[in-house]
Protein backbone atom coordinates (compact mmCIF):
# COMPACT_ATOMS: atom_id res chain seq x y z
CA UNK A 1 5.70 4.20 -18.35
CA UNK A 2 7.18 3.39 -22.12
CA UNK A 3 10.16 4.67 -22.69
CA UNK A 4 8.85 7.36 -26.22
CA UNK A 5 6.99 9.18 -24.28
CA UNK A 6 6.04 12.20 -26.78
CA UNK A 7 3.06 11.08 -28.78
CA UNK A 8 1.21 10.55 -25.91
CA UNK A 9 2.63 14.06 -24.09
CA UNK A 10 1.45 16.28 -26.83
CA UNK A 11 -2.60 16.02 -26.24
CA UNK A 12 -1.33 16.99 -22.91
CA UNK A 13 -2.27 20.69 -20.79
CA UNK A 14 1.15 22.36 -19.64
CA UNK A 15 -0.09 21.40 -16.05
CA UNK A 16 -0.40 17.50 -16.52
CA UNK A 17 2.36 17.63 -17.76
CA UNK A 18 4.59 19.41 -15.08
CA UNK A 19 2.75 17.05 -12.69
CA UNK A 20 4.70 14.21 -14.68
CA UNK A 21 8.16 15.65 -14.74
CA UNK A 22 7.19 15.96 -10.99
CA UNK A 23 6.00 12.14 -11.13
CA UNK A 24 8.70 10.56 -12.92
CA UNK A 25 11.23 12.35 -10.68
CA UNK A 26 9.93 11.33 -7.36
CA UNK A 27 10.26 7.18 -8.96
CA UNK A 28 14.01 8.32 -9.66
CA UNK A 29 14.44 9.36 -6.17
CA UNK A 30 12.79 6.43 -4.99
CA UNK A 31 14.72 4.00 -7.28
CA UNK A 32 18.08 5.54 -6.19
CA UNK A 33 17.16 5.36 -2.69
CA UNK A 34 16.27 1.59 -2.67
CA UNK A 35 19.23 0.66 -4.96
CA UNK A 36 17.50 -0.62 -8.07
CA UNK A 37 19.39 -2.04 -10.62
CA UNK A 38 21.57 0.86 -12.36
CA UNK A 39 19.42 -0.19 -15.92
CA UNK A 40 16.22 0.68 -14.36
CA UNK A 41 17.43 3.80 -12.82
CA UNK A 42 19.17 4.72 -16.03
CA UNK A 43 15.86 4.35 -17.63
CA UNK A 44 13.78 6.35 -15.24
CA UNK A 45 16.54 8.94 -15.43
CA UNK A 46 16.22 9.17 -19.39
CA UNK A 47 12.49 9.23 -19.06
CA UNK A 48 13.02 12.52 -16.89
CA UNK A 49 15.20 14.51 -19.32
CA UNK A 50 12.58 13.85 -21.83
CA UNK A 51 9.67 14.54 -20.11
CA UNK A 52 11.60 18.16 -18.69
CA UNK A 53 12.42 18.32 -22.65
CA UNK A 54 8.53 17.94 -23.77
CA UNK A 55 7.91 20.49 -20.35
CA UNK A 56 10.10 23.23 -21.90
CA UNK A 57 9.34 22.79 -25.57
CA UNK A 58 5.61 23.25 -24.80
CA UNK A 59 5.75 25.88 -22.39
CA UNK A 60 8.96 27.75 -22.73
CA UNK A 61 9.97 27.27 -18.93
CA UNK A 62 12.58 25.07 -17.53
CA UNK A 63 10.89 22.66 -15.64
CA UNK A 64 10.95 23.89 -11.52
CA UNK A 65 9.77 21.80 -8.84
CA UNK A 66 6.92 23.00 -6.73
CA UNK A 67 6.69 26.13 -9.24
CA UNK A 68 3.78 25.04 -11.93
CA UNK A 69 3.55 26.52 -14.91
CA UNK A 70 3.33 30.77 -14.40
CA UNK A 71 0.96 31.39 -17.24
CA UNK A 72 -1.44 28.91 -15.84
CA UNK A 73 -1.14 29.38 -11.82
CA UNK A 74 -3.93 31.81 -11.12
CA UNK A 75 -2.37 34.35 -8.67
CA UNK A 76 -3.92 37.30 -6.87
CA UNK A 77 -2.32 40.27 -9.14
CA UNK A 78 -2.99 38.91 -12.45
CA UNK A 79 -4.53 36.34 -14.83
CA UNK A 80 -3.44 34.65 -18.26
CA UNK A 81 -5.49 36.60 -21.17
CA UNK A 82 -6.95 33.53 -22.35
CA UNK A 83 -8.84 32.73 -19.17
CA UNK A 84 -8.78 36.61 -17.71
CA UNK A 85 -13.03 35.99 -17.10
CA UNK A 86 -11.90 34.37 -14.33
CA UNK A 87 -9.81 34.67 -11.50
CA UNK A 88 -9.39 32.06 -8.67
CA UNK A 89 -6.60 32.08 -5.55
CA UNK A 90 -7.13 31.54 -2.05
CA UNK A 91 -8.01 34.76 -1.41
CA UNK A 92 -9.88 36.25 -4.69
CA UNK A 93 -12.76 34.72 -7.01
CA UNK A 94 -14.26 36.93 -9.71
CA UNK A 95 -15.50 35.49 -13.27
CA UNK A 96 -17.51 37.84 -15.54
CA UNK A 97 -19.72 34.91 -16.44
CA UNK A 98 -23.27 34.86 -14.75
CA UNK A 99 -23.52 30.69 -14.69
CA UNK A 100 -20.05 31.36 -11.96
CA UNK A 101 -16.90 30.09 -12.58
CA UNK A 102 -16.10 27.90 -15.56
CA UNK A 103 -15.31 24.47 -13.71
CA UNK A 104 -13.96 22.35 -16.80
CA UNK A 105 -11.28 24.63 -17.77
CA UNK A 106 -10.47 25.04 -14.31
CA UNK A 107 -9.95 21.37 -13.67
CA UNK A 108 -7.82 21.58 -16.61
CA UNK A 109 -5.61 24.38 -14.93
CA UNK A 110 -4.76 23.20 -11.96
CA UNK A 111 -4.41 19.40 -13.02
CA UNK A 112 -6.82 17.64 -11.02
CA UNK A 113 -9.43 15.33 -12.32
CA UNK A 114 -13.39 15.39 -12.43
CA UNK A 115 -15.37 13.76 -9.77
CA UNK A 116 -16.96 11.16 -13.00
CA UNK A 117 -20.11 8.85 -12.24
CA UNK A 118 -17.71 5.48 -12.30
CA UNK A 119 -16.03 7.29 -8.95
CA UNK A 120 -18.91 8.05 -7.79
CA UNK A 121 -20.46 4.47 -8.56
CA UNK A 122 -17.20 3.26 -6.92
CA UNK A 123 -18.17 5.20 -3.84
CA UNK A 124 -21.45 4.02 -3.22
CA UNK A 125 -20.33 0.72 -3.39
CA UNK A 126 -17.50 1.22 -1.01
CA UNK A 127 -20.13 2.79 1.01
CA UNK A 128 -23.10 0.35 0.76
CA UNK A 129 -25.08 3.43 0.34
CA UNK A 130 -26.28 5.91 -1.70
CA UNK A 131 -23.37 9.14 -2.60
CA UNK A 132 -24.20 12.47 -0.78
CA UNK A 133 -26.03 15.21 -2.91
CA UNK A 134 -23.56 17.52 -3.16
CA UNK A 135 -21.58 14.53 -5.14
CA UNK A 136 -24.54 13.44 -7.42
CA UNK A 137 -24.77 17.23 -8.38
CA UNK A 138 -21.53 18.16 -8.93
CA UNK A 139 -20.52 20.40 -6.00
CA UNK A 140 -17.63 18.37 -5.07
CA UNK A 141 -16.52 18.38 -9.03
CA UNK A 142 -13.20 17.58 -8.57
CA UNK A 143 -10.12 15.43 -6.94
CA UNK A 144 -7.17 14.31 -6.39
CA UNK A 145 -6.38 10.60 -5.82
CA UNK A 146 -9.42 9.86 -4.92
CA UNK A 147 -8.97 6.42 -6.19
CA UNK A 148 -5.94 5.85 -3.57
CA UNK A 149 -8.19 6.54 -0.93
CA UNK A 150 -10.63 3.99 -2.23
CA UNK A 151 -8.04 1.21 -2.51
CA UNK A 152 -6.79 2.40 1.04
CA UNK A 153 -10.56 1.65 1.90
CA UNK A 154 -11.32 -1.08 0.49
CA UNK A 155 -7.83 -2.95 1.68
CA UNK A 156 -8.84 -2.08 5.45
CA UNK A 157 -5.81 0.60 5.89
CA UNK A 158 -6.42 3.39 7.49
CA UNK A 159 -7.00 7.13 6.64
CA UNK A 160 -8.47 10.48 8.13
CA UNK A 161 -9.84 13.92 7.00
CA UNK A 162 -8.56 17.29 7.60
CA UNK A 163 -10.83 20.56 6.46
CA UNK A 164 -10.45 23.63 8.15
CA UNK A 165 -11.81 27.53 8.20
CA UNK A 166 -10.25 30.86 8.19
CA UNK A 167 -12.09 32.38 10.91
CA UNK A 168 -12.58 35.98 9.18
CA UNK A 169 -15.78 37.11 11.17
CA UNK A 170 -17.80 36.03 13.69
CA UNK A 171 -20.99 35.36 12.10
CA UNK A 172 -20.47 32.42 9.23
CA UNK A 173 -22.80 32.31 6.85
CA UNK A 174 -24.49 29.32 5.04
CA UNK A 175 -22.38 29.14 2.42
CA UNK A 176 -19.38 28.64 5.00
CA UNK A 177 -21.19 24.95 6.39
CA UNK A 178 -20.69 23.27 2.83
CA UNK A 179 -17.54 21.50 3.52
CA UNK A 180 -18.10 21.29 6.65
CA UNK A 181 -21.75 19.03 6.01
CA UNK A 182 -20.08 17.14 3.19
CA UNK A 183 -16.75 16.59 6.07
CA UNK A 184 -19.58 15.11 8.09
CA UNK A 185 -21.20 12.73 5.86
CA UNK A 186 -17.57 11.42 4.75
CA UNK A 187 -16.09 11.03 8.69
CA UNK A 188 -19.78 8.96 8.97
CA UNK A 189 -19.55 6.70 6.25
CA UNK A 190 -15.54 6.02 6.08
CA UNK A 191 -15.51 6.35 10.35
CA UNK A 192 -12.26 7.42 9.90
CA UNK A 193 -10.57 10.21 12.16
CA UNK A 194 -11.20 14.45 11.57
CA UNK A 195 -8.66 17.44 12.69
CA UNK A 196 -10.26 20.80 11.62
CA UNK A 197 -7.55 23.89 11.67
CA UNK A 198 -8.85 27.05 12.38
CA UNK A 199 -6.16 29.39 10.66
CA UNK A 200 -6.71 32.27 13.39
CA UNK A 201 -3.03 33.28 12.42
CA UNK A 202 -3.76 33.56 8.93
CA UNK A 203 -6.53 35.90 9.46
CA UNK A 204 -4.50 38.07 11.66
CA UNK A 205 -1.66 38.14 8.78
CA UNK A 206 -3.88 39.22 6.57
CA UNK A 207 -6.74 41.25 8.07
CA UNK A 208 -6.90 44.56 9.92
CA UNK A 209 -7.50 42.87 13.50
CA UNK A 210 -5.75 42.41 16.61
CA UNK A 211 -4.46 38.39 17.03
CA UNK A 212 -7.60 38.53 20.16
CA UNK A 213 -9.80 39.23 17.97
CA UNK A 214 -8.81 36.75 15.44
CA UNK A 215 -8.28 34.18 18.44
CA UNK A 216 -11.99 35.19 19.59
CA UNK A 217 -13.40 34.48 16.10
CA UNK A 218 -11.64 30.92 15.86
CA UNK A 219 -13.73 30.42 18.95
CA UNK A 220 -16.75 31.45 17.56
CA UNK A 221 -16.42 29.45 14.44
CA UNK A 222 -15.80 26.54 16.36
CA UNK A 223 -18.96 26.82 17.68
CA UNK A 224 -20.95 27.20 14.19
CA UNK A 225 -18.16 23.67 13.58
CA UNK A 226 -19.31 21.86 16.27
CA UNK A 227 -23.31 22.35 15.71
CA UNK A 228 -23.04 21.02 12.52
CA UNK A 229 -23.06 17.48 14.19
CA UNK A 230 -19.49 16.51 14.87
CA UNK A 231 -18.51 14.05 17.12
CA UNK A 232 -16.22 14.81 19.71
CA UNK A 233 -14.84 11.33 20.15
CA UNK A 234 -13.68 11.06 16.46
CA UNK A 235 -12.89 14.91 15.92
CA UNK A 236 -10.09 17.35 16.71
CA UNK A 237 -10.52 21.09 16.34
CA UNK A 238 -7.65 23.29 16.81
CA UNK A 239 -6.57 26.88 16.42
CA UNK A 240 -3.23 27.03 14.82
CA UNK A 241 -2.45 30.17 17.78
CA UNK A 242 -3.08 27.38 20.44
CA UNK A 243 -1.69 24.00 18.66
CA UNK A 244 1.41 25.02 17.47
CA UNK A 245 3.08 26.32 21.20
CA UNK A 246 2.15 22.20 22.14
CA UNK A 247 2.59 20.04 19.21
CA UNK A 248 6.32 19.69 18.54
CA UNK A 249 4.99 16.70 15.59
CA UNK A 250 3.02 20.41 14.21
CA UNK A 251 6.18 22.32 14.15
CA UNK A 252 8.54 19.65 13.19
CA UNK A 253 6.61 19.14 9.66
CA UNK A 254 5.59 23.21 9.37
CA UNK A 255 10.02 23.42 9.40
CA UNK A 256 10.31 20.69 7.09
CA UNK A 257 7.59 22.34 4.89
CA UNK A 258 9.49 25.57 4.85
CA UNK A 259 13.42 24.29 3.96
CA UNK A 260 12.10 22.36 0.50
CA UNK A 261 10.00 25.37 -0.60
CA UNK A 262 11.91 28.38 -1.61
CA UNK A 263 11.14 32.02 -1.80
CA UNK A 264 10.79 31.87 -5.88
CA UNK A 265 8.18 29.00 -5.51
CA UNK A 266 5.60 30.97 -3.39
CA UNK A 267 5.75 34.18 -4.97
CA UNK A 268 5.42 32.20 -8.01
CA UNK A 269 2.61 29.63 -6.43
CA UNK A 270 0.18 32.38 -4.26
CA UNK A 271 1.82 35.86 -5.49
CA UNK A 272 3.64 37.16 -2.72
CA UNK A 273 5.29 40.02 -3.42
CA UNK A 274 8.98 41.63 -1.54
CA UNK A 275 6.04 44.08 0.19
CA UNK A 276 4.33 40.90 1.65
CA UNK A 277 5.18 40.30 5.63
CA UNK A 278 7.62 37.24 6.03
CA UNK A 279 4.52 35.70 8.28
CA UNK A 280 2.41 35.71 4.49
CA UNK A 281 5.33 34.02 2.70
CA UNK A 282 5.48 31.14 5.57
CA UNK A 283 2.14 30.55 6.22
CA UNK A 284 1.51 27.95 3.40
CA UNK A 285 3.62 25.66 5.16
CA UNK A 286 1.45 26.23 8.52
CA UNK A 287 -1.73 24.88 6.34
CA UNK A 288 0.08 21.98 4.66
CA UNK A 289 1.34 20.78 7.92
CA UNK A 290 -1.71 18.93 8.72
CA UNK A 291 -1.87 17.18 5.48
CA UNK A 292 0.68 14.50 7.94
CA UNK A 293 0.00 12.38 10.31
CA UNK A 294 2.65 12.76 12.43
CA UNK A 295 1.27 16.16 13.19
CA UNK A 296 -1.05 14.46 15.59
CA UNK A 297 1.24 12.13 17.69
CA UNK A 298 -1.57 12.27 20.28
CA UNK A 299 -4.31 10.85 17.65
CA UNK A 300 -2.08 8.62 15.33
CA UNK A 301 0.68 7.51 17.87
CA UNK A 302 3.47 8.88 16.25
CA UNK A 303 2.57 7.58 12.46
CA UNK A 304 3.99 8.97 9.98
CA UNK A 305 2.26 6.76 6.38
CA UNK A 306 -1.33 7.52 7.73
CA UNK A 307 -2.86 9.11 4.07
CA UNK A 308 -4.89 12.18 4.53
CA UNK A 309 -8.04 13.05 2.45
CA UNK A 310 -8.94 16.95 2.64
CA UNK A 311 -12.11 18.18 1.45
CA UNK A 312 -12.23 21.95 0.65
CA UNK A 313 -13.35 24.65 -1.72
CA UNK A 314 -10.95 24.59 -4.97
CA UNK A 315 -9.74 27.88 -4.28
CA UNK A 316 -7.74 26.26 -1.77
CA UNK A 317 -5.73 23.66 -4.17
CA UNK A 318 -2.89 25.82 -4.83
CA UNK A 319 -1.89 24.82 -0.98
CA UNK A 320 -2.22 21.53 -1.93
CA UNK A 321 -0.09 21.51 -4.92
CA UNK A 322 2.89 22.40 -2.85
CA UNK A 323 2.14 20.19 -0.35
CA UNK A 324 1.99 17.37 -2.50
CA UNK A 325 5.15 17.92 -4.44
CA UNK A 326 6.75 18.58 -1.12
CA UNK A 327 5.38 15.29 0.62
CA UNK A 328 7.66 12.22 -0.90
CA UNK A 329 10.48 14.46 -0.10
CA UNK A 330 9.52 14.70 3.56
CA UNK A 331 8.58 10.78 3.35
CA UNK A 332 4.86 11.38 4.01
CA UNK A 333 2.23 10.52 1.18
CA UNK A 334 0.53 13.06 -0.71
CA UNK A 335 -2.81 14.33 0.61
CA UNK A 336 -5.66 13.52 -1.32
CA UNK A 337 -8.61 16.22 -2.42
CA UNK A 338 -11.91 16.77 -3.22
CA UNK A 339 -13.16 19.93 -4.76
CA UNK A 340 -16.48 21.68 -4.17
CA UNK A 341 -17.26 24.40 -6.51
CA UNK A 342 -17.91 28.36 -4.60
CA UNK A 343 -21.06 29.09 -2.80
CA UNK A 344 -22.69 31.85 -4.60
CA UNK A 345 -23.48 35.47 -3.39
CA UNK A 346 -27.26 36.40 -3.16
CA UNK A 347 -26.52 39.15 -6.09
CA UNK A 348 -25.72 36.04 -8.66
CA UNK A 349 -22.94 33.63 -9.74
CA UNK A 350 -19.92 36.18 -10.54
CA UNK A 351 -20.19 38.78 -7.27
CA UNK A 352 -17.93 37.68 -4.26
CA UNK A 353 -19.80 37.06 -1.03
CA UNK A 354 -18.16 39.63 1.93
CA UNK A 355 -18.36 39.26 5.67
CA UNK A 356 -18.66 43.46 5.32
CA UNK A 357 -22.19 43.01 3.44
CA UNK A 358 -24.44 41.43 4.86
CA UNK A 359 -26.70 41.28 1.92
CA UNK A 360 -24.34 39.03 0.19
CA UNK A 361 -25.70 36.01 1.78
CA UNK A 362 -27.63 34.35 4.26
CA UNK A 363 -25.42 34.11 7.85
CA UNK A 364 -26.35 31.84 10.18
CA UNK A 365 -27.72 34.31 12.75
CA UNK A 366 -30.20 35.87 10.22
CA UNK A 367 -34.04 35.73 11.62
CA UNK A 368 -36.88 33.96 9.58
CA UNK A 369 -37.91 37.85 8.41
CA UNK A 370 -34.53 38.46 7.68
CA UNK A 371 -33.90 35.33 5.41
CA UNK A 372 -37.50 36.34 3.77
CA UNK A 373 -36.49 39.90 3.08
CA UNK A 374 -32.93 39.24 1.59
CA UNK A 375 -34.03 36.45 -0.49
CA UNK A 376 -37.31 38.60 -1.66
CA UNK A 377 -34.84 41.74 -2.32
CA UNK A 378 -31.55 40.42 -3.44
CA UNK A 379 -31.14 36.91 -4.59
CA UNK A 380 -30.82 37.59 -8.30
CA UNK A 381 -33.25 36.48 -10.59
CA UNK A 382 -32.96 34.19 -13.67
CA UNK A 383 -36.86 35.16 -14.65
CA UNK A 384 -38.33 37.44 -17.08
CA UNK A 385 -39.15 41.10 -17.03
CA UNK A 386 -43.06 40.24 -17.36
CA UNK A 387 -44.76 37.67 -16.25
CA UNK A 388 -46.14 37.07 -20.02
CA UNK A 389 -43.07 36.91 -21.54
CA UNK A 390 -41.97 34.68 -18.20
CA UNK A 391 -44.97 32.24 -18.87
CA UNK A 392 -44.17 32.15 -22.53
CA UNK A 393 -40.17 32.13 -22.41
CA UNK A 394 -39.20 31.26 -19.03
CA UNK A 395 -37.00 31.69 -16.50
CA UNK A 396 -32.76 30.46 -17.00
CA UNK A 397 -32.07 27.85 -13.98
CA UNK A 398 -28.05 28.51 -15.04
CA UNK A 399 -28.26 32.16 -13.52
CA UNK A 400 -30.74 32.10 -11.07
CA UNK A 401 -29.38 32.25 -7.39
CA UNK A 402 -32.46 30.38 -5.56
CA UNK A 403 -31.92 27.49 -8.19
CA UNK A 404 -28.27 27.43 -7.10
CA UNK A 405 -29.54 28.00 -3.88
CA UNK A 406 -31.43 25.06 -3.57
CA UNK A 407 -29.24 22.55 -5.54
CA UNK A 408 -27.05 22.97 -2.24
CA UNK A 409 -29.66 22.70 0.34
CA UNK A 410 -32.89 21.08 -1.08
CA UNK A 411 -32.36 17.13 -0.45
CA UNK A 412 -34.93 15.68 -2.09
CA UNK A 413 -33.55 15.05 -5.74
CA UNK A 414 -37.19 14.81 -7.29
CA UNK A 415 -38.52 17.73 -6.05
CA UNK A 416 -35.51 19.84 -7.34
CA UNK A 417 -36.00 18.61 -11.03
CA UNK A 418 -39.51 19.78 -10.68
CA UNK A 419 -38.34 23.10 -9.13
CA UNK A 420 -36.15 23.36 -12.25
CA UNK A 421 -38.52 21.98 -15.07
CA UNK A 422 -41.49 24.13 -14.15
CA UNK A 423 -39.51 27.20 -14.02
CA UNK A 424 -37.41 26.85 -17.06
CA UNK A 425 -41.19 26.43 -18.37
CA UNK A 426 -42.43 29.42 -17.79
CA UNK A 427 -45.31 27.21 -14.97
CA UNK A 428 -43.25 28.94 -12.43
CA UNK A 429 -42.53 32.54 -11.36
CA UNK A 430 -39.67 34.01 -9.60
CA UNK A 431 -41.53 35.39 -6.42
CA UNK A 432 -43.05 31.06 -6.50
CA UNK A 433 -39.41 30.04 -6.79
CA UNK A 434 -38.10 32.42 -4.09
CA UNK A 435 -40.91 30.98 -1.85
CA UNK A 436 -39.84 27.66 -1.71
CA UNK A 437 -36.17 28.91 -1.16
CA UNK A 438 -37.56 30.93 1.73
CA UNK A 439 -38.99 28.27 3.18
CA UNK A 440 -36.17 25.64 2.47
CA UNK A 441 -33.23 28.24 4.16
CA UNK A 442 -35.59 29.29 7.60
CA UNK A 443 -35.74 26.05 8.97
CA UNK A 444 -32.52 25.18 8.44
CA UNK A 445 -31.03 28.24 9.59
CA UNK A 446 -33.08 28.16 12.62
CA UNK A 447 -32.39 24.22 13.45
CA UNK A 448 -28.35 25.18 13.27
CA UNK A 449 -29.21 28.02 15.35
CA UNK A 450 -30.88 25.72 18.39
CA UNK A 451 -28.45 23.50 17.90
CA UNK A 452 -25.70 25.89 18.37
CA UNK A 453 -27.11 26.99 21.39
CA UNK A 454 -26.41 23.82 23.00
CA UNK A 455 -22.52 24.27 22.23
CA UNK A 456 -21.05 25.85 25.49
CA UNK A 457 -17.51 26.20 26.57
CA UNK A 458 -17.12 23.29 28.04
CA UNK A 459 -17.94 21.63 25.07
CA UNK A 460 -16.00 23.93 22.70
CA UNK A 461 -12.93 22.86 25.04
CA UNK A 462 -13.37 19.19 24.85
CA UNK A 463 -13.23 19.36 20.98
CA UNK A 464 -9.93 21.85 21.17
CA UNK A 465 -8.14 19.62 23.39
CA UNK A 466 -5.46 17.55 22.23
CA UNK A 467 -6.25 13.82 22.87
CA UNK A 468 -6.43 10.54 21.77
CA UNK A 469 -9.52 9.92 19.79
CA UNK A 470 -11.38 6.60 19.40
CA UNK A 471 -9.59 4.63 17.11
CA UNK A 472 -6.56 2.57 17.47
CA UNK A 473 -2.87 3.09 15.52
């Protein structure tokens, strides 16, 4: 990095650049800690004072590590008035705009980068093969050193996934088995190693349920997990109420989480408040903890430089963002991410899907005449009010929910462009469109529902046990 800096910061967001005060700090540490020559360290020291200078004159703040910018960290009481259409935290996504959430601004936000087609033409070659769907159409949008990962790949070094699932209710629906399909695809064409954390604490934090009940649901998920195709020789799923009484690797990196992040930084990062329980304020560390390695002695044999790659929903990045910053201080590497965008509810783009309404979307024990009917009744509607002004005008793919529908779960790339083409024509009508959603969502509800029946105890123990899986470290 030159050592002037400032022409180059200005076309810079607030958020890129905190994350290179946070950059350029973490090369001073490391310089100082393998005893570079005092001129370099001088330099990198200079470079720091006048990136934090460029930090403060742009945004007013003193430059905090771990705490990113406040009028740009999305928390659960509040928005900036520029963006206040929408609001995204781990817990809360509402946007006023019927497309959904605007993606490109949020990418700009948090400081991550978009998923571009030279990545993506630098995964299929990686690969040999051609990229998932939910990659060529932009529903994993966005990442986080991405590239790393690659080079990791493509150098023969190791890495492994971690996803997880807040186990809320016992029925998941099918918006719920997005990362869990893309998860799958990844673990088969890296064959690297998957841990899955079922936050059953988290839920019982935050929800109005006993920690049985919330133990019993993890369960239950697990199941939903586990018929999605996973393979129990390359995958651990654990419940953080079970793992962390046996793992003292878990607990060691949860503490180490917790003494570099301070009270100011979480309020400031998810919201908390001084009415919050103290279990709220430490739980970010429980999530991050299995961003390392060494959190699995049993799978990685005690290594701790093993880089993780976690693909989740963006809602979940503000976890990330601490991690990362807290990582190089810890001596692990920083997790890598991939975003997907959110699944949306039947009733259209901007209304929040709920457990409580089961309207909202299509769950994954929902009968053939009960995927008909909601579809039929609720999934909203980018056609016309008549069918002449339909034929003559036609119907907006951006709003309508079976479109969306189908970009997730419709395969075949071809027949979704003809989907889309003939109905922003006017050639095809809702009730047509619904039709083929219909008959799209049955058969793969009811395939994950025989295959789910296969999943007994046994098996759900087998994947919850801690164990050495089949790779060598």
């Amino acid at each position: 990095m030159a050592d002037s800096p400032n022409c180059d910061l200005k076309s810079l967001s607030p958020l890129q650049l905190f994350e290179k005060v946070t950059e350029q700090g973490e090369k001073v540490r490391a310089l100082k800690a393998g005893k570079a020559p005092k001129d370099e360290i001088d330099a990198a020291v200079r470079m720091l004072l006048s990136l934090k200078l460029s930090y403060k004159t742009t945004t007013g703040q003193d430059y905090q590590a771990g705490l990113p910018p406040k009028d740009l960290v999305l928390i659960n009481n509040g928005t900036t008035k520029e963006e206040d259409e929408d609001l995204v935290d781990p817990w809360n996504v509402q946007t006023s705009n019927a497309k959904g959430v605007d993606y490109d601004k949020l990418i700009v936000r948090f400081g991550s980068s978009k998923i571009d087609t030279d990545l993506i033409n630098r995964i299929e070659r990686a690969i040999g093969q051609k990229p998932h769907h939910f990659l060529r159409r932009g529903i994993f949008f966005s990442h986080r050193d991405m590239d790393q990962v690659l080079d990791a790949y493509e150098n023969k070094k190791p890495f492994y996934l971690y996803t997880g699932r807040g186990p809320s209710s016992q029925a998941m629906h099918v918006g719920h088995l997005i990362p869990f399909m893309f998860t799958k695809w990844l673990q088969e064409v890296f064959d690297v190693p998957l841990v899955i954390q079922l936050t059953d604490d988290e839920k019982y934090l935050w929800k109005d349920m006993t920690i049985e009940k919330a133990y019993e649901y993890a369960r239950e998920n697990a199941k939903d997990i586990i018929a999605c195709g996973f393979d129990v020789n390359k995958t651990f799923i654990f419940s953080d109420l079970d793992y962390l009484g046996t793992s003292a690797g878990f607990y060691k990196n949860i503490v180490k989480v917790q003494k570099h992040v301070t009270f100011n930084q979480v309020k400031g990062i998810f919201g908390f408040t001084d009415s919050d329980c103290i279990g709220k304020i430490s739980f970010p560390a429980i999530q991050a903890a299995p961003s390392f390695s060494s959190s699995f002695p049993q799978i990685f044999n005690g290594k701790e430089n093993i880089q993780c790659l976690i693909p989740c929903a963006i809602d979940q990045d503000p976890y990330f963002r601490m991690t990362r910053d807290v990582a190089p201080r810890i001596g692990h590497p920083k997790p890598a991410l991939l975003h997907s965008v959110f699944f949306p509810a039947l009733q259209g783009a901007q209304t929040k899907m709920s457990a409580s309404d089961p309207n909202s979307s299509i769950f994954l024990t929902d009968t053939p005449k009960q995927i008909k009917t909601k579809i039929n009744k609720h999934a909203f509607s980018g056609g016309r009010d008549t069918i002449e002004e339909h034929r003559k005008y036609g119907g907006n793919c951006d709003v309508d929910v079976s479109i969306m529908y189908l970009t997730f779960f419709l395969e075949d790339d071809d027949r979704l462009e003809q989907l889309k083409q003939a109905y922003t024509s006017g050639e095809l009508l809702t009730g047509e469109l619904k039709k083929v959603l219909i008959e799209t969502m049955q058969p793969l509800v009811a395939a994950h529902q025989e295959r789910r029946k296969q999943v007994t105890d046994e098996i759900v123990k087998q994947f919850m046990t801690p164990r050495k899986l089949a790779f060598e470290f």
